[in-house]
PDB file of N, CA and C in Angstrom:
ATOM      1  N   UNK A   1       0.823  -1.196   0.000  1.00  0.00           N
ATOM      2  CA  UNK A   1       0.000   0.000   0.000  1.00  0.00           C
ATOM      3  C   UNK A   1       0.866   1.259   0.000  1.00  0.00           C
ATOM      4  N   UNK A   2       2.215   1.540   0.775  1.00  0.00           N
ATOM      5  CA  UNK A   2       2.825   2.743   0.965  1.00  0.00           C
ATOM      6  C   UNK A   2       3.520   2.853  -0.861  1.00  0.00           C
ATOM      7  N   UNK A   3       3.378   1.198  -1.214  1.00  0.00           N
ATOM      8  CA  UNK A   3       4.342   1.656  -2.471  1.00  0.00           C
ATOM      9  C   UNK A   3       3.269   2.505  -3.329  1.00  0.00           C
ATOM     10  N   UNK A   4       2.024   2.099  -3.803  1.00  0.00           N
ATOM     11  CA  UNK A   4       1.450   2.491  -4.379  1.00  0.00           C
ATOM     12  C   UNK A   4       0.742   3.685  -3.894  1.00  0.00           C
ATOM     13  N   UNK A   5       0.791   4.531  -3.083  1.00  0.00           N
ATOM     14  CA  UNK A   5       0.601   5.962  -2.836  1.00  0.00           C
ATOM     15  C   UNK A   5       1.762   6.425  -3.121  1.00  0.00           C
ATOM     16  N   UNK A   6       2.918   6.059  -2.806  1.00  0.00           N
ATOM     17  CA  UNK A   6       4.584   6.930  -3.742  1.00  0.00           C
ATOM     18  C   UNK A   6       4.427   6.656  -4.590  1.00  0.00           C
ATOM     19  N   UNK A   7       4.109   5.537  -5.761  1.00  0.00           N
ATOM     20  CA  UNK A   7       3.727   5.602  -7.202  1.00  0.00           C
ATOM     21  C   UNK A   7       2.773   6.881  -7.425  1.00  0.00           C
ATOM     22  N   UNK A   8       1.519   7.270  -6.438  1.00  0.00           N
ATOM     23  CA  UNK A   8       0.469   8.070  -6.999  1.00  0.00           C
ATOM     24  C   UNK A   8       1.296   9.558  -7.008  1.00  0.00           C
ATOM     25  N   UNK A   9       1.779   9.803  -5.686  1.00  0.00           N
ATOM     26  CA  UNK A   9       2.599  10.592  -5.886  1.00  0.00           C
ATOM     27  C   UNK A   9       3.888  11.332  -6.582  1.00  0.00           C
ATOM     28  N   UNK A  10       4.675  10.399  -7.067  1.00  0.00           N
ATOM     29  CA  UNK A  10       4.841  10.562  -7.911  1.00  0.00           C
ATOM     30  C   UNK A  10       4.480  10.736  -9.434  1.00  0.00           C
ATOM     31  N   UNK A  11       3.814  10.000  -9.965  1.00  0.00           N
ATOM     32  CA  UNK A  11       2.917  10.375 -10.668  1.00  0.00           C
ATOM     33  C   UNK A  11       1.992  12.010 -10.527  1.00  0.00           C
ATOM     34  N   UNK A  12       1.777  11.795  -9.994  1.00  0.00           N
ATOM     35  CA  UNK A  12       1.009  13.589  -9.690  1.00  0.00           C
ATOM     36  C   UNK A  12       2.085  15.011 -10.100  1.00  0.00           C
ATOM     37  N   UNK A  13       3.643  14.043  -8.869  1.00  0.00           N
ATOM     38  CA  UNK A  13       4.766  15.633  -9.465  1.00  0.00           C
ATOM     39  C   UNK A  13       4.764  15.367 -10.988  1.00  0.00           C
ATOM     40  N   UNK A  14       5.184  14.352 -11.715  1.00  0.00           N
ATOM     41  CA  UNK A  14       5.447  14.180 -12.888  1.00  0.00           C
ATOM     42  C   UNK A  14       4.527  15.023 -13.260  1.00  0.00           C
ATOM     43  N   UNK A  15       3.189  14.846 -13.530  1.00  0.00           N
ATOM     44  CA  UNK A  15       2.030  15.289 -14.268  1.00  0.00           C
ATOM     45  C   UNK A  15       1.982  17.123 -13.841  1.00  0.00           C
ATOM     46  N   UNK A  16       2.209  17.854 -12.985  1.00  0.00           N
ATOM     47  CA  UNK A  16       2.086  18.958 -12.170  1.00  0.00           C
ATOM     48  C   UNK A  16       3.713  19.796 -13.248  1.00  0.00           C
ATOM     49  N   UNK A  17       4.430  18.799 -12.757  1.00  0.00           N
ATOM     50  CA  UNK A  17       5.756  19.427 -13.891  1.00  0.00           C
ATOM     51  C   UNK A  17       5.412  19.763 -15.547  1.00  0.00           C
ATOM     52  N   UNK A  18       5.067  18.231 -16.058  1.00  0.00           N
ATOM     53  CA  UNK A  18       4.762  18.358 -17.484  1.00  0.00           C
ATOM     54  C   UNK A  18       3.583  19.421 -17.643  1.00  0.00           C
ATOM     55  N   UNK A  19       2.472  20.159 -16.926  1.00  0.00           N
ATOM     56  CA  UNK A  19       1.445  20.769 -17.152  1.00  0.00           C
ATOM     57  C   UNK A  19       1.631  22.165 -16.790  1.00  0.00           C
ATOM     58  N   UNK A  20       3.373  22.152 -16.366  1.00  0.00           N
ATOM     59  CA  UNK A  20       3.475  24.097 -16.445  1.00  0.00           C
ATOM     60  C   UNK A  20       4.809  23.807 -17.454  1.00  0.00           C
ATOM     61  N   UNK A  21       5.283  22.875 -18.465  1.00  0.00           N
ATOM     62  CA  UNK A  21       5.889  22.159 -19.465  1.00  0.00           C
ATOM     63  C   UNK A  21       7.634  23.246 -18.630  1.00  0.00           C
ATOM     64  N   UNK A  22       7.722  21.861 -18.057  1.00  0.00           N
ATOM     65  CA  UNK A  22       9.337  22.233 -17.022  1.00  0.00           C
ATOM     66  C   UNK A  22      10.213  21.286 -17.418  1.00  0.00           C
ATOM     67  N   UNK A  23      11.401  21.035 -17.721  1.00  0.00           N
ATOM     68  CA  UNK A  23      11.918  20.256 -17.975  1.00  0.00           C
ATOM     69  C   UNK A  23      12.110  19.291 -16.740  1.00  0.00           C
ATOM     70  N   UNK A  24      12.884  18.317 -16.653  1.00  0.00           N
ATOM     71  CA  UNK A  24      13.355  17.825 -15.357  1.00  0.00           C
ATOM     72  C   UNK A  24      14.470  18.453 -15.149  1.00  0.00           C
ATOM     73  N   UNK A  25      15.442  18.971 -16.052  1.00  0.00           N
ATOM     74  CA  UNK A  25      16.499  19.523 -15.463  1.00  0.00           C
ATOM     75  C   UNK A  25      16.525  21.297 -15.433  1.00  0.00           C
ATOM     76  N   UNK A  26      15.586  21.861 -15.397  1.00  0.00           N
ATOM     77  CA  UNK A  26      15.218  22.938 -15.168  1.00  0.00           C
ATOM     78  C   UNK A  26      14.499  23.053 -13.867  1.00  0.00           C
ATOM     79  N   UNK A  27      13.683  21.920 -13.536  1.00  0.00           N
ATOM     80  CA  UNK A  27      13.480  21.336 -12.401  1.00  0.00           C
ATOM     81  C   UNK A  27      14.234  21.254 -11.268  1.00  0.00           C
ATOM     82  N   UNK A  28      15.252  20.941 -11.685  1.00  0.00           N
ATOM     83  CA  UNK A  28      15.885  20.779 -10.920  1.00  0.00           C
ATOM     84  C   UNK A  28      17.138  21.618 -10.390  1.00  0.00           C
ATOM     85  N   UNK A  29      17.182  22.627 -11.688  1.00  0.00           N
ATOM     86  CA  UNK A  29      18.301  23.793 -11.156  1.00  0.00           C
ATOM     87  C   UNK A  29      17.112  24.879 -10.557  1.00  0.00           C
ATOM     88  N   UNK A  30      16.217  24.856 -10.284  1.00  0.00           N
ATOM     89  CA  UNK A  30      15.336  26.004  -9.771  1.00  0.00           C
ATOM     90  C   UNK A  30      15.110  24.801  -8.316  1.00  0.00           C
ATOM     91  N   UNK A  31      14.998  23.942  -8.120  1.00  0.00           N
ATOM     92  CA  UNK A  31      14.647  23.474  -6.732  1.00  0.00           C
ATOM     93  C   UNK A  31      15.831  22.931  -5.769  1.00  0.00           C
ATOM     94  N   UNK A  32      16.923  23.376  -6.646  1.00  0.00           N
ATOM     95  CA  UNK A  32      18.276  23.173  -5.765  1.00  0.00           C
ATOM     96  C   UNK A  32      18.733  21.895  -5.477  1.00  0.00           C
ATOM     97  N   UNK A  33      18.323  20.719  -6.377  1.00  0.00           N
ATOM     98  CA  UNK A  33      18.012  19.222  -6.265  1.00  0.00           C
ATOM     99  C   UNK A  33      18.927  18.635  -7.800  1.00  0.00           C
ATOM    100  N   UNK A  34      19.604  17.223  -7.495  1.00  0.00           N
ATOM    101  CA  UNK A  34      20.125  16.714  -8.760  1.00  0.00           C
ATOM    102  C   UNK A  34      18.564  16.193 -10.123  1.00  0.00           C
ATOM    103  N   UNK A  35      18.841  15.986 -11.021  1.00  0.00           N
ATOM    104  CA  UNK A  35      18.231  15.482 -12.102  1.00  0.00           C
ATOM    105  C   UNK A  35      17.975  13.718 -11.485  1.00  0.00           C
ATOM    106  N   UNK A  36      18.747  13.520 -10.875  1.00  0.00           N
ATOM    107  CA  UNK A  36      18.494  12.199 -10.367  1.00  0.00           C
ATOM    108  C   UNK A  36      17.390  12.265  -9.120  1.00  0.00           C
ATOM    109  N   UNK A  37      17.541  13.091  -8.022  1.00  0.00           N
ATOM    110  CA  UNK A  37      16.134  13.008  -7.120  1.00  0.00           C
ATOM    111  C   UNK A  37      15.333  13.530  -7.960  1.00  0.00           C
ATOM    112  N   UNK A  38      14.884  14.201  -8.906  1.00  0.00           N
ATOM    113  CA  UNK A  38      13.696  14.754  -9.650  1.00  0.00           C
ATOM    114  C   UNK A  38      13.219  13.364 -10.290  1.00  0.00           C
ATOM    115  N   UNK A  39      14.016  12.662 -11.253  1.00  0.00           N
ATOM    116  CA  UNK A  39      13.796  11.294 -11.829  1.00  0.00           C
ATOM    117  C   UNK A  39      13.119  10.326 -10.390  1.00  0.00           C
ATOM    118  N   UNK A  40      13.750  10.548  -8.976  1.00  0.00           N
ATOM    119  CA  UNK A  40      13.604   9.517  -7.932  1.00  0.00           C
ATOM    120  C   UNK A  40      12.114   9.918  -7.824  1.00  0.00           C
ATOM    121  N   UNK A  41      12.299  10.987  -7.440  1.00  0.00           N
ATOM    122  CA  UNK A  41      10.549  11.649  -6.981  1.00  0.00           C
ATOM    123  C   UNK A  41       9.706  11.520  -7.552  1.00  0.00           C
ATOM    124  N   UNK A  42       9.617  11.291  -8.906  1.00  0.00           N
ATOM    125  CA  UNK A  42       8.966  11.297 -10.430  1.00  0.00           C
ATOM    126  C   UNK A  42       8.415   9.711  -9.856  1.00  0.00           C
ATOM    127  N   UNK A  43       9.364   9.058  -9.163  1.00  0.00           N
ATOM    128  CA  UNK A  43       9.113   7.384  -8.998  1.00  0.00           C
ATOM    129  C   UNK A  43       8.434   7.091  -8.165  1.00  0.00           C
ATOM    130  N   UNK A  44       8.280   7.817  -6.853  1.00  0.00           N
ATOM    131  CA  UNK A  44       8.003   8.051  -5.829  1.00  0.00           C
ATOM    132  C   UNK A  44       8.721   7.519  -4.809  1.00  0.00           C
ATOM    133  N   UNK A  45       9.978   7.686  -5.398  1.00  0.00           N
ATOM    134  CA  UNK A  45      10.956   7.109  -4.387  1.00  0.00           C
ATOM    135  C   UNK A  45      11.660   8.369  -3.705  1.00  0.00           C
ATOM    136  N   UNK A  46      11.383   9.114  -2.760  1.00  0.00           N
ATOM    137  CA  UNK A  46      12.153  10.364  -2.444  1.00  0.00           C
ATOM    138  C   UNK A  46      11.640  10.925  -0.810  1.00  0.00           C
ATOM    139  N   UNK A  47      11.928  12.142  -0.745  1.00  0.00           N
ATOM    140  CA  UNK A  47      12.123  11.754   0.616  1.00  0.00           C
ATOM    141  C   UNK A  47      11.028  13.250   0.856  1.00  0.00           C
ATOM    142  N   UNK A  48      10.067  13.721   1.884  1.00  0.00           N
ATOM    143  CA  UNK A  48       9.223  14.757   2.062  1.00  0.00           C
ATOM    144  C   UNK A  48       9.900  16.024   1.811  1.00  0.00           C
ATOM    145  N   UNK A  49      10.993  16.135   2.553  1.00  0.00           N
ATOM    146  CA  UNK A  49      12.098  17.299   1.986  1.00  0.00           C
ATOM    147  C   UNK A  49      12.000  17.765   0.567  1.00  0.00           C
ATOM    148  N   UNK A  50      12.414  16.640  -0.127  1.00  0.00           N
ATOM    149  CA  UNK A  50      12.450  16.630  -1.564  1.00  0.00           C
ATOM    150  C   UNK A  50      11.323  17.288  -1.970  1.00  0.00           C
ATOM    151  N   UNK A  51      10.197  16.309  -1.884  1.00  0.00           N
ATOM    152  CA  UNK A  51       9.278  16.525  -2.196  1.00  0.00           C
ATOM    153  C   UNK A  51       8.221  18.235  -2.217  1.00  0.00           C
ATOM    154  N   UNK A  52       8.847  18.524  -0.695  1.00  0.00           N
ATOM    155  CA  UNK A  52       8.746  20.213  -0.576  1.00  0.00           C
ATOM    156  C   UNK A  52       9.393  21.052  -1.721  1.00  0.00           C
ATOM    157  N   UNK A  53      10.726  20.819  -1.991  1.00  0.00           N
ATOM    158  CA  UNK A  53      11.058  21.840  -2.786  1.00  0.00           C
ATOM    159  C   UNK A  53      11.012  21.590  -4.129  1.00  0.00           C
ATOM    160  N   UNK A  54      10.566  20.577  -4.475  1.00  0.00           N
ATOM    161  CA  UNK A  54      10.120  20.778  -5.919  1.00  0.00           C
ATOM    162  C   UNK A  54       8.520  21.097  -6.391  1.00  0.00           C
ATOM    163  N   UNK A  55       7.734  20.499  -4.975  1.00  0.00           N
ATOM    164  CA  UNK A  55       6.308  21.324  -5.122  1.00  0.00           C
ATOM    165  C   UNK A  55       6.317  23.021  -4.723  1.00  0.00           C
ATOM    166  N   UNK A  56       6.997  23.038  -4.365  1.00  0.00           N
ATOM    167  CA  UNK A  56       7.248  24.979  -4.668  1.00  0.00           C
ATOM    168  C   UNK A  56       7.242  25.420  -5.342  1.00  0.00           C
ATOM    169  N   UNK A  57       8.524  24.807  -6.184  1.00  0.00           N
ATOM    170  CA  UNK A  57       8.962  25.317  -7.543  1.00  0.00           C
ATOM    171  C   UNK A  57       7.707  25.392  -8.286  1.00  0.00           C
ATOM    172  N   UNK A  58       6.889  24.213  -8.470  1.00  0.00           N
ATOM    173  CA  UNK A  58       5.750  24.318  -9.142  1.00  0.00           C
ATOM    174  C   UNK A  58       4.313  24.783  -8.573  1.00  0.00           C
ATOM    175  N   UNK A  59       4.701  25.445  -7.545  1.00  0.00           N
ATOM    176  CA  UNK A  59       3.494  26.021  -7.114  1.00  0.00           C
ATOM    177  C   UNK A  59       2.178  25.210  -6.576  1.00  0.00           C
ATOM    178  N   UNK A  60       2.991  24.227  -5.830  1.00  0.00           N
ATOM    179  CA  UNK A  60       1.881  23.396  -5.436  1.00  0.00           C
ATOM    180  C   UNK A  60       2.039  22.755  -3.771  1.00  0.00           C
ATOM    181  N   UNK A  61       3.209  23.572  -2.964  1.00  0.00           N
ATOM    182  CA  UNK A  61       3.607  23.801  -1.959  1.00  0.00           C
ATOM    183  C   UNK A  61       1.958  23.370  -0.637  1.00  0.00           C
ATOM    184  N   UNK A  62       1.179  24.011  -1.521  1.00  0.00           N
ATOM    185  CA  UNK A  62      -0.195  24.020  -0.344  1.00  0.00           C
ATOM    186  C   UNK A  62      -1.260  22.686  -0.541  1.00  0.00           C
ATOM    187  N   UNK A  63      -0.300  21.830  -1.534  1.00  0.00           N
ATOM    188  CA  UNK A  63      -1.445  20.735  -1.379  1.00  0.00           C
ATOM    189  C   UNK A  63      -0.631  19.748  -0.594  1.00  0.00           C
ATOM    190  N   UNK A  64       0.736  20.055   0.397  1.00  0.00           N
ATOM    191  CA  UNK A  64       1.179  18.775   0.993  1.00  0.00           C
ATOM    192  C   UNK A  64       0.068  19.535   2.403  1.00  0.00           C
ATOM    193  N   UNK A  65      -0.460  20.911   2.950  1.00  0.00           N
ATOM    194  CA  UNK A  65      -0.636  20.910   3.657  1.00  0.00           C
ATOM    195  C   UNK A  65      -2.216  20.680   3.530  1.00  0.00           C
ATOM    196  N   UNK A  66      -2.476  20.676   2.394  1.00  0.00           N
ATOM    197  CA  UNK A  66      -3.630  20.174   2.595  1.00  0.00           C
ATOM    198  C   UNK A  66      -3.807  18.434   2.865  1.00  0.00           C
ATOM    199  N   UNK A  67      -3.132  17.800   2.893  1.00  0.00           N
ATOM    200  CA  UNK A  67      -3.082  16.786   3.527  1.00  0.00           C
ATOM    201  C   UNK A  67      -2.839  16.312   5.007  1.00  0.00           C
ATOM    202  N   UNK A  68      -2.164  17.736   5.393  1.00  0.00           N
ATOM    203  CA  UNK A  68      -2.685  17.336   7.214  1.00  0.00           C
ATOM    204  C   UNK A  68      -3.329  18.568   7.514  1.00  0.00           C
ATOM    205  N   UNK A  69      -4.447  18.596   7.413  1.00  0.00           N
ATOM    206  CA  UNK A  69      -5.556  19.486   7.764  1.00  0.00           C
ATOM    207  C   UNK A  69      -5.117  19.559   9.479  1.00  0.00           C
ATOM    208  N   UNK A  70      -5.437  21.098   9.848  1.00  0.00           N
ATOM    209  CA  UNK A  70      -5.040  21.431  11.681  1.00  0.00           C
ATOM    210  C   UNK A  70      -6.710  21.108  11.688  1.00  0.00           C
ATOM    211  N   UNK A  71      -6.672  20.208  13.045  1.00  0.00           N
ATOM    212  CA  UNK A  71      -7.616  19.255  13.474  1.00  0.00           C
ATOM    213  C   UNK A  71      -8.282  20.322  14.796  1.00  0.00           C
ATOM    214  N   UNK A  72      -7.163  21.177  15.264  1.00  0.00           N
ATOM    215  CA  UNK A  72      -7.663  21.641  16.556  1.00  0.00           C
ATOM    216  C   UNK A  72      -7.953  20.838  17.918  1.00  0.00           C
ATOM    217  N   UNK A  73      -8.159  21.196  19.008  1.00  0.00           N
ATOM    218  CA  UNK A  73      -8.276  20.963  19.847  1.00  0.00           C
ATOM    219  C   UNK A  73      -9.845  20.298  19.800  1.00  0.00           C
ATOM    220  N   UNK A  74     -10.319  18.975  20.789  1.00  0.00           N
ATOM    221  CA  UNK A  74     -11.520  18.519  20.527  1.00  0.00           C
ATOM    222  C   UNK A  74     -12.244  19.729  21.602  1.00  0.00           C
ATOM    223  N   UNK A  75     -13.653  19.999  21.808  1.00  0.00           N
ATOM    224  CA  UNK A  75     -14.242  20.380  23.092  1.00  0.00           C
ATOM    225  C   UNK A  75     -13.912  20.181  24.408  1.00  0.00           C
ATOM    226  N   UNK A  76     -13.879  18.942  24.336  1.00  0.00           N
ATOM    227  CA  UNK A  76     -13.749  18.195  25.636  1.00  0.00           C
ATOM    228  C   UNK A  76     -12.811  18.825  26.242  1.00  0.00           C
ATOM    229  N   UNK A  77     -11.503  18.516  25.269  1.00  0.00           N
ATOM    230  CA  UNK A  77     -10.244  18.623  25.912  1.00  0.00           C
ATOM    231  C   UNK A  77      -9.845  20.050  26.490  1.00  0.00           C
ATOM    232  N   UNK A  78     -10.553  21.271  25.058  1.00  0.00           N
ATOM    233  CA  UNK A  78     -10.281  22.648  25.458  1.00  0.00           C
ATOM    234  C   UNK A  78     -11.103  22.545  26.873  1.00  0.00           C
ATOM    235  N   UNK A  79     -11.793  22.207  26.983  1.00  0.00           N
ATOM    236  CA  UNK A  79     -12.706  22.879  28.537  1.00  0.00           C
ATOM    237  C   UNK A  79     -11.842  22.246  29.763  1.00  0.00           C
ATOM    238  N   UNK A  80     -11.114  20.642  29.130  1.00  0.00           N
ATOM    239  CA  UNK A  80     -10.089  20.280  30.078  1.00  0.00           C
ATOM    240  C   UNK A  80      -9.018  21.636  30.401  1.00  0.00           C
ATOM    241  N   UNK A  81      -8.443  22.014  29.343  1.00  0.00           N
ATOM    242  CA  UNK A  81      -7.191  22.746  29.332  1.00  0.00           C
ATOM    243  C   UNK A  81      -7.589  23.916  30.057  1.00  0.00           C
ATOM    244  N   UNK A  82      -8.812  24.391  29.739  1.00  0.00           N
ATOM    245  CA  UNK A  82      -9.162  26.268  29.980  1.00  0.00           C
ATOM    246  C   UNK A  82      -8.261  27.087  29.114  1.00  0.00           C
ATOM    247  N   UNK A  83      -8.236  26.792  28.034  1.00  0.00           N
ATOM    248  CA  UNK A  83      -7.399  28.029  27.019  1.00  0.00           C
ATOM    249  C   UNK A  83      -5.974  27.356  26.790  1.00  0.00           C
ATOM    250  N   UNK A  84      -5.432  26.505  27.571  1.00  0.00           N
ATOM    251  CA  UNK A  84      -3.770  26.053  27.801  1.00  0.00           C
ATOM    252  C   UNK A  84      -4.028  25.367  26.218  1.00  0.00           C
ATOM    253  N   UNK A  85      -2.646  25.465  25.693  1.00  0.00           N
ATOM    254  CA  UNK A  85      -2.170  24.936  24.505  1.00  0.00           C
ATOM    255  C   UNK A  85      -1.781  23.264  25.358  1.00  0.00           C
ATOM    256  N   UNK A  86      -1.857  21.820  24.481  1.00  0.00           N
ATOM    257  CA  UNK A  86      -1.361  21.014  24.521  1.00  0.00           C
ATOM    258  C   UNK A  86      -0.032  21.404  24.082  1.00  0.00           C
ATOM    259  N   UNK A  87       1.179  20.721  25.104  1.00  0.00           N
ATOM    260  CA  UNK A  87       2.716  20.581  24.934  1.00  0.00           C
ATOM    261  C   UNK A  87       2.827  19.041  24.241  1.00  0.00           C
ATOM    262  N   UNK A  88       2.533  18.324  25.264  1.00  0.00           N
ATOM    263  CA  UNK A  88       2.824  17.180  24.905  1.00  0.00           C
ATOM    264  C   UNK A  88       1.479  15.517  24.879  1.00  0.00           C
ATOM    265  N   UNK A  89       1.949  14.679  25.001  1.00  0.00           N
ATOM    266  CA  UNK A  89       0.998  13.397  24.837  1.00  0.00           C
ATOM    267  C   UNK A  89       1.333  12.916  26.147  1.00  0.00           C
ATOM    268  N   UNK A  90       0.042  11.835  26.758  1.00  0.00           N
ATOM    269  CA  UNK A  90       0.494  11.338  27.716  1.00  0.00           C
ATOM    270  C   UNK A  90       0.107   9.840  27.888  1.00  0.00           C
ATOM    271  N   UNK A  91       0.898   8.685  28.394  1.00  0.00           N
ATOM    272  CA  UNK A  91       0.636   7.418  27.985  1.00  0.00           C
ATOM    273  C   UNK A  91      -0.777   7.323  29.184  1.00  0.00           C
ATOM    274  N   UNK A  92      -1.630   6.952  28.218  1.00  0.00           N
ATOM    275  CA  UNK A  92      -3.039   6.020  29.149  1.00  0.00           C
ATOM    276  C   UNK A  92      -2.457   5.562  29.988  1.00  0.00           C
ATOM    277  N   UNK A  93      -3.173   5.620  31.424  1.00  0.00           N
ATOM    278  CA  UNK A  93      -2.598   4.427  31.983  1.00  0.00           C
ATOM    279  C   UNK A  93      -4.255   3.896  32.756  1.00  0.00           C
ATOM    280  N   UNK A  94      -4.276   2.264  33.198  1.00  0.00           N
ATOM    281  CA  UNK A  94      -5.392   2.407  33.677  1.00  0.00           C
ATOM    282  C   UNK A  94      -5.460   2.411  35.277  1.00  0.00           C
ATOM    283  N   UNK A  95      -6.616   2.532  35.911  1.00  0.00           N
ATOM    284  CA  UNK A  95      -7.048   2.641  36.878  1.00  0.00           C
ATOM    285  C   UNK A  95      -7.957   1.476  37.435  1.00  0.00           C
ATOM    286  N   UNK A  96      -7.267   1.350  38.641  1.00  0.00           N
ATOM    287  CA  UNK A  96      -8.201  -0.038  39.320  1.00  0.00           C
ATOM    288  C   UNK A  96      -8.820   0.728  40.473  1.00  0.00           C
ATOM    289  N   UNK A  97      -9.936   0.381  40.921  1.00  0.00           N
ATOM    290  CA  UNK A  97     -10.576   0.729  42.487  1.00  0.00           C
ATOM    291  C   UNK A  97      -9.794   0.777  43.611  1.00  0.00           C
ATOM    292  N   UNK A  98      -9.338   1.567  44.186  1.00  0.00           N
ATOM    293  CA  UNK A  98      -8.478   1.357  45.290  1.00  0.00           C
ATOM    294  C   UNK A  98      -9.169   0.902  46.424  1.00  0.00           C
ATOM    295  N   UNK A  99      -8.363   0.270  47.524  1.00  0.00           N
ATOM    296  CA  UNK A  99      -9.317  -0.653  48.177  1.00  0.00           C
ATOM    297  C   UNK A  99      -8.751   0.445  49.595  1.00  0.00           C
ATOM    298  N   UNK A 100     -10.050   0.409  50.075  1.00  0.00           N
ATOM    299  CA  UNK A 100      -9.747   1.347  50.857  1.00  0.00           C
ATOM    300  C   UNK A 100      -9.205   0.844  52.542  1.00  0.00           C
ATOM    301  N   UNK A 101      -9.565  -0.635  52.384  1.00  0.00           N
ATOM    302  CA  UNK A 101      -8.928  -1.404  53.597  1.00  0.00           C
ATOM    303  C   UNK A 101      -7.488  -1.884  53.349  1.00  0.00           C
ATOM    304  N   UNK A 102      -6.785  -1.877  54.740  1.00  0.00           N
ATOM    305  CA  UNK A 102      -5.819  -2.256  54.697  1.00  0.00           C
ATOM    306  C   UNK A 102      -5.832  -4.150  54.366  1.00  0.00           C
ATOM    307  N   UNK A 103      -4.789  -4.651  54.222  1.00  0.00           N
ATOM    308  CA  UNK A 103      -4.688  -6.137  54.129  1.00  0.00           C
ATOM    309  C   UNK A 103      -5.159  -6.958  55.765  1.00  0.00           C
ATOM    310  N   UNK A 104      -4.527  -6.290  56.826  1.00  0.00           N
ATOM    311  CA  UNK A 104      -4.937  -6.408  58.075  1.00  0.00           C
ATOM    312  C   UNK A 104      -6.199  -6.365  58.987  1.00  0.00           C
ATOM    313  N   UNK A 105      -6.797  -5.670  57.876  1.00  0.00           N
ATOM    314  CA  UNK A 105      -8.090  -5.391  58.517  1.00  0.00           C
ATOM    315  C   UNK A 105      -9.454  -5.575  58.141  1.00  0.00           C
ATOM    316  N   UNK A 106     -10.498  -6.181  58.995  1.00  0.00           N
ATOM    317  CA  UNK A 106     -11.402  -7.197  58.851  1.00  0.00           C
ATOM    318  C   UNK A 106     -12.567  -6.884  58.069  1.00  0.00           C
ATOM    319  N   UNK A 107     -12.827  -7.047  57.073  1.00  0.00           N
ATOM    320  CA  UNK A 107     -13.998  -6.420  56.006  1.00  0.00           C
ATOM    321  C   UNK A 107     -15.794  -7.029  57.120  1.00  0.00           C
ATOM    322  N   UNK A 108     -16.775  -5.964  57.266  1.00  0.00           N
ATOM    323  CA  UNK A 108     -17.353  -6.254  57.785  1.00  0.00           C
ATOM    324  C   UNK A 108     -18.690  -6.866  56.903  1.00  0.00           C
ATOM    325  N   UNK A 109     -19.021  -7.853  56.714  1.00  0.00           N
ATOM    326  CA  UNK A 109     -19.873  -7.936  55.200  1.00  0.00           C
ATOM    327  C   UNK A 109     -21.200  -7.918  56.261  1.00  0.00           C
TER     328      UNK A 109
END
């Protein structure tokens, strides 16, 4: 599956290049990149970096961010926070009933 979304992707720069008619090696002296990562990327063999500066060049810089859409904060959580920005993640952990008797001492049923 990851291969064939870097195939689509690639495919897409290819098609995005040929449709403002760029060479690959014009391509590649405007995105600061060899003729060989332009050919790699074309494959979808390349790396997000890459991939940034040659969708610039072609003016298409805003469709990697349209792929991670800002999600925002859920409700819940803002009313958790009160306005606080999330820093970081925190591992689940779970919770058992704490027993409120000691081991020593006699449960009265």
């Amino acid at each position: 599956m990851n291969e064939d979304i870097a195939g689509i992707i690639g495919q897409r720069v290819r098609q995005y290049r040929l449709n403002r008619n760029i060479t690959q090696a014009t391509l590649a002296s405007e995105s600061s990149l060899s003729e060989t990562a332009i050919k790699k990327a074309e494959k979808g063999d390349s790396t997000l970096s890459t991939y940034i500066k040659i969708l610039t060049v072609l003016g298409k810089a805003e469709n990697l961010l349209a792929a991670f859409p800002d999600e925002g904060e859920s409700p819940v959580q803002l009313m958790k926070n009160q306005g606080k920005v999330k820093q970081r993640a925190r591992e689940k952990t779970s919770r058992s009933p704490a027993i409120a008797t000691s081991p020593k001492e006699e449960l009265d049923w």
